[in-house]
Protein backbone atom coordinates (compact mmCIF):
# COMPACT_ATOMS: atom_id res chain seq x y z
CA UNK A 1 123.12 85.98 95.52
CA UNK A 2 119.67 84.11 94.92
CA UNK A 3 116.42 85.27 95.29
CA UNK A 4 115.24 83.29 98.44
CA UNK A 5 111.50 84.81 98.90
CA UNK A 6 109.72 88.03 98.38
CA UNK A 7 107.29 89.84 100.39
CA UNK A 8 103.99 91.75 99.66
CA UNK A 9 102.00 93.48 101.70
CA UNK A 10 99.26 96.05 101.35
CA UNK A 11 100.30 99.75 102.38
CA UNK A 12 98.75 102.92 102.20
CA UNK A 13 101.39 106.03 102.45
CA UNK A 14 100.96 108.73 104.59
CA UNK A 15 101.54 112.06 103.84
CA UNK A 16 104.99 112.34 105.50
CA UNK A 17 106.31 109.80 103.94
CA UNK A 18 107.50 110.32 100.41
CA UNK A 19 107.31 107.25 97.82
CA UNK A 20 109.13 107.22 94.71
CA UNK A 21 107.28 106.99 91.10
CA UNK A 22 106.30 103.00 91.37
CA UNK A 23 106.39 100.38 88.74
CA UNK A 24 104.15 100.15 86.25
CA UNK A 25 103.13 96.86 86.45
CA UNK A 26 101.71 94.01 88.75
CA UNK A 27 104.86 92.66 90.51
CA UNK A 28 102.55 89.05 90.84
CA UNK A 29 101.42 88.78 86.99
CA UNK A 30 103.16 91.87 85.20
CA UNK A 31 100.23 92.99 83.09
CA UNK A 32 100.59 97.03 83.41
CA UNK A 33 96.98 97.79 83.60
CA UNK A 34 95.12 98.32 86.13
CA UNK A 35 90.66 98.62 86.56
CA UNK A 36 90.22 101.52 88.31
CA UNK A 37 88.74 99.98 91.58
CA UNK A 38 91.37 97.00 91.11
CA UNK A 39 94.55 98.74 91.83
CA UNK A 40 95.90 98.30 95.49
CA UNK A 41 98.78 99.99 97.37
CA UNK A 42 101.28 97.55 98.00
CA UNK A 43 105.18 97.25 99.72
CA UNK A 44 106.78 94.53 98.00
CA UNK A 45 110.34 93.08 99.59
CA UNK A 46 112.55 90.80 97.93
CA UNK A 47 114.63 88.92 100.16
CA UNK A 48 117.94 87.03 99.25
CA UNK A 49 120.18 84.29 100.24
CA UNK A 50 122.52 86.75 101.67
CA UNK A 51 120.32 88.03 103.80
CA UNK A 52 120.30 91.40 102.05
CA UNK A 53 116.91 93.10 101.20
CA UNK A 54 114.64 96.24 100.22
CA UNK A 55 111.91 97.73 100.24
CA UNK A 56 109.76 99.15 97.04
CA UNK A 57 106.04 100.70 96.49
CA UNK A 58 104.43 98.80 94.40
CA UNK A 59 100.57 98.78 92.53
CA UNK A 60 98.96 95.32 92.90
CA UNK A 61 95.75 93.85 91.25
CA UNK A 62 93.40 92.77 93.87
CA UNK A 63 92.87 89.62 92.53
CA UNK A 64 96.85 89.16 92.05
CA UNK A 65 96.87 89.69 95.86
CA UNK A 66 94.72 87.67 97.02
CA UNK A 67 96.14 84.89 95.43
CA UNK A 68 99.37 85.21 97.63
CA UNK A 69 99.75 82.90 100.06
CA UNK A 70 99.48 84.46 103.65
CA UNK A 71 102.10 83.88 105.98
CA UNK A 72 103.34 84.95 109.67
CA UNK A 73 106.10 87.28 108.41
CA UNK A 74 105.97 90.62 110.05
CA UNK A 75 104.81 93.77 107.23
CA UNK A 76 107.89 95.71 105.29
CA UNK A 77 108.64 99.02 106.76
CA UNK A 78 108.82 101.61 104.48
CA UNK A 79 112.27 103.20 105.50
């Protein structure tokens, strides 16, 4: 099973939805801290050869995120 793509795409939970503890780090760079007005809410979906996938809160730097490259790909759900 290879990593084909992954997904990213900002998210802001709602009360009635319950998100585990999330990384530490930037999922685009790594680096595990965060400014305090640079730290976005993010879904981030890895997406295989196999077709098989998930779904995962993340914390993104702003400036991490705007480098992605946009695409047409419809936003993660978060369930």
């Amino acid at each position: 099973m290879t990593l084909d793509r992954v997904g990213l795409a900002l998210w802001t939970p709602s009360d009635q939805i319950q998100v585990p503890e999330r990384p530490g780090s930037c999922p685009v760079c790594g680096v595990d801290q965060f400014e305090p007005e640079d730290r976005l809410s993010a879904l981030l979906m890895p997406m295989f050869s196999s077709g098989f996938r998930y779904v995962m809160g993340v914390w993104v730097h702003r400036a991490c995120f705007d480098q992605c490259l946009e695409t047409s790909e419809p936003d993660p759900i978060p369930w």
